[in-house]
C-alpha atoms as a PDB file:
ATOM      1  CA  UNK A   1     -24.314   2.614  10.769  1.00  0.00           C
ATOM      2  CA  UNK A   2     -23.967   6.488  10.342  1.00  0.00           C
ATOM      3  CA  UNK A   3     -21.760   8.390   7.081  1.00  0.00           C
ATOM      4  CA  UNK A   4     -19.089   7.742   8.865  1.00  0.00           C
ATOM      5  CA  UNK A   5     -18.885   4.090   9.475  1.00  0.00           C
ATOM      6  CA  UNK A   6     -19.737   3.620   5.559  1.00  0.00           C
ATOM      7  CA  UNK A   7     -17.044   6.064   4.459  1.00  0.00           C
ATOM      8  CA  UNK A   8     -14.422   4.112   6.814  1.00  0.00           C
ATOM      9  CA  UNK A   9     -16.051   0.225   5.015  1.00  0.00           C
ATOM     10  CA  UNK A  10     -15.278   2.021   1.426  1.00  0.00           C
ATOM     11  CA  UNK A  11     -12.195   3.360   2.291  1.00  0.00           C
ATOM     12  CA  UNK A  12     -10.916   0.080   3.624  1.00  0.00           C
ATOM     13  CA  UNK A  13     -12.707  -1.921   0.679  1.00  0.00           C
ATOM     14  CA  UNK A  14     -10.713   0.112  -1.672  1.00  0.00           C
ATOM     15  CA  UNK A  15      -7.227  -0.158   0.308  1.00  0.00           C
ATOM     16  CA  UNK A  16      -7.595  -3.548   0.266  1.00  0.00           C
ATOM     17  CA  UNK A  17      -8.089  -3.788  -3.686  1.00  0.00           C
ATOM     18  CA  UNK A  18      -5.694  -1.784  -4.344  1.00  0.00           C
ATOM     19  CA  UNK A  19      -3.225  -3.694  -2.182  1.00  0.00           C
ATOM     20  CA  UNK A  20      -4.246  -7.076  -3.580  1.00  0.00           C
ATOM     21  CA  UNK A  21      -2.871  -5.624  -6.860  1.00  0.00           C
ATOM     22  CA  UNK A  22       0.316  -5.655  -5.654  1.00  0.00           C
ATOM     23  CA  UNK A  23       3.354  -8.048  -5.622  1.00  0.00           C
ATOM     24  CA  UNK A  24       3.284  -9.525  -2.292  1.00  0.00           C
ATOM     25  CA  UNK A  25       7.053  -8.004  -1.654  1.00  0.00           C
ATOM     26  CA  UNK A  26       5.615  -4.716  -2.749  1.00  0.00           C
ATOM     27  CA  UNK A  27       2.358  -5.229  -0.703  1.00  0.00           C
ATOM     28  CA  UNK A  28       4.359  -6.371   2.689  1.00  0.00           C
ATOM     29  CA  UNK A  29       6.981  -3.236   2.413  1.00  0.00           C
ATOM     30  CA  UNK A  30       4.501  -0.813   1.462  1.00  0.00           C
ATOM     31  CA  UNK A  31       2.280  -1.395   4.811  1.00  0.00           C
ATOM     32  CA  UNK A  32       4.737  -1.816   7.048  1.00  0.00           C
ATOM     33  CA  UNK A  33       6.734   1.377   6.076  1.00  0.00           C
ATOM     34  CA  UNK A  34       3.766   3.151   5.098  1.00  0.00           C
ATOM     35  CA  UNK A  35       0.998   2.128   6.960  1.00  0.00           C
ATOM     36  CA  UNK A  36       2.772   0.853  10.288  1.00  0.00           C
ATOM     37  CA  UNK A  37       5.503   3.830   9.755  1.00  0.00           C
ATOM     38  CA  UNK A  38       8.503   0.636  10.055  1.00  0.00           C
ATOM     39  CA  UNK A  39      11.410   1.833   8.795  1.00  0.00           C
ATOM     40  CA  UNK A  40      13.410   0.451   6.131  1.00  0.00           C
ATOM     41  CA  UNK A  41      16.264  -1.043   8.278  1.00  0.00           C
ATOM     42  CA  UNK A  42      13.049  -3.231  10.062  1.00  0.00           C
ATOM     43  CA  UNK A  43      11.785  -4.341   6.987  1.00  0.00           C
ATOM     44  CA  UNK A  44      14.787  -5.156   5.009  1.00  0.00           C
ATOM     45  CA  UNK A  45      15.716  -8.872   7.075  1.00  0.00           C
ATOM     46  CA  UNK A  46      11.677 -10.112   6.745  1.00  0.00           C
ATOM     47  CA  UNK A  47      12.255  -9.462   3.090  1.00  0.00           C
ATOM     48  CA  UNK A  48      15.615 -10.185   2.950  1.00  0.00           C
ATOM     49  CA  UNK A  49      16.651  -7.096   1.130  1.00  0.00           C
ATOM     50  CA  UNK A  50      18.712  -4.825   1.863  1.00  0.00           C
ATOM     51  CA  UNK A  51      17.403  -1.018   3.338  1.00  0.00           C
ATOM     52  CA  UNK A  52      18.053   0.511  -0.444  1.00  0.00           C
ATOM     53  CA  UNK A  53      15.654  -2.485  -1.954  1.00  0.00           C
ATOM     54  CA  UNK A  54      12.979  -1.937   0.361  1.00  0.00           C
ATOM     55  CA  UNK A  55      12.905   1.092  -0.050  1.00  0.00           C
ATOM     56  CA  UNK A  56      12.568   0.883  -3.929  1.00  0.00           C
ATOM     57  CA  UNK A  57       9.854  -1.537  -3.353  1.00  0.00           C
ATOM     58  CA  UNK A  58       8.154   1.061  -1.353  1.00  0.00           C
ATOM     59  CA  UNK A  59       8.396   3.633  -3.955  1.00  0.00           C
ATOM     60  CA  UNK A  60       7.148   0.880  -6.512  1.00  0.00           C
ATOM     61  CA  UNK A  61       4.272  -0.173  -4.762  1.00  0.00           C
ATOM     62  CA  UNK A  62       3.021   3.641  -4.593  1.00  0.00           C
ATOM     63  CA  UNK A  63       3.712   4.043  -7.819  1.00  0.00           C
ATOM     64  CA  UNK A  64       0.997   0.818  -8.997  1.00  0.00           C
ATOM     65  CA  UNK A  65      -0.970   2.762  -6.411  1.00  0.00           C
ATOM     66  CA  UNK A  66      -1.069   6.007  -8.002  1.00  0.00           C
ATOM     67  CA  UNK A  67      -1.509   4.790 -11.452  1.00  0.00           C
ATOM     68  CA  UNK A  68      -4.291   3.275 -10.061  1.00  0.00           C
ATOM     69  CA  UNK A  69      -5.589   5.850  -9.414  1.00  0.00           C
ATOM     70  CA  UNK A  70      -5.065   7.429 -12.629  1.00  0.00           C
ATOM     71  CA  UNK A  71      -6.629   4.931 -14.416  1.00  0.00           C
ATOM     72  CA  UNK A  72      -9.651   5.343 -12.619  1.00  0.00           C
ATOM     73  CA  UNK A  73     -10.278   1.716 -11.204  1.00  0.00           C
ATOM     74  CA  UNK A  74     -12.018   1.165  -7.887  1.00  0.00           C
ATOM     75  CA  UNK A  75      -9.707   2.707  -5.769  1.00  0.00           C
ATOM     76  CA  UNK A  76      -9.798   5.797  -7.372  1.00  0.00           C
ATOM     77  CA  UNK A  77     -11.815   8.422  -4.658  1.00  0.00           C
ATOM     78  CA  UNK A  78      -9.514   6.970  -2.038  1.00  0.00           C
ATOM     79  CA  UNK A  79      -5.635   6.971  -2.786  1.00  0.00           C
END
């Protein structure tokens, strides 16, 4: 495994703690629109929320994700 490969295992090993944190609503809007680039419209019906919701559970989710972040837990070197 080279720097790279062990860079790419932390990065993922923090994404994936700092996602758990999340309410699963939060968690499934935030990496489809984010992550998978979705938009809201697409997300809204699996949620069943409207475009305006999902979107505000976007903008929640990266805010749990920045503070985080701020608080210095595990995820901190990554987000």
């Amino acid at each position: 495994m080279n720097s790279d490969d062990g860079l790419a295992d932390s990065v993922g090993s923090a994404l994936l703690t700092a996602l758990s944190t999340l309410p699963p609503a939060e968690r499934l809007a935030f990496v489809l629109h984010v992550l998978l680039g979705l938009p809201y419209r697409e997300i809204a019906p699996l949620l069943n929320r409207s475009p305006a919701a999902t979107r505000r559970l976007v903008t929640r989710a990266r805010h749990h994700m920045t503070d985080a972040k701020a608080r210095g837990g595990p995820t901190a070197g990554f987000l």
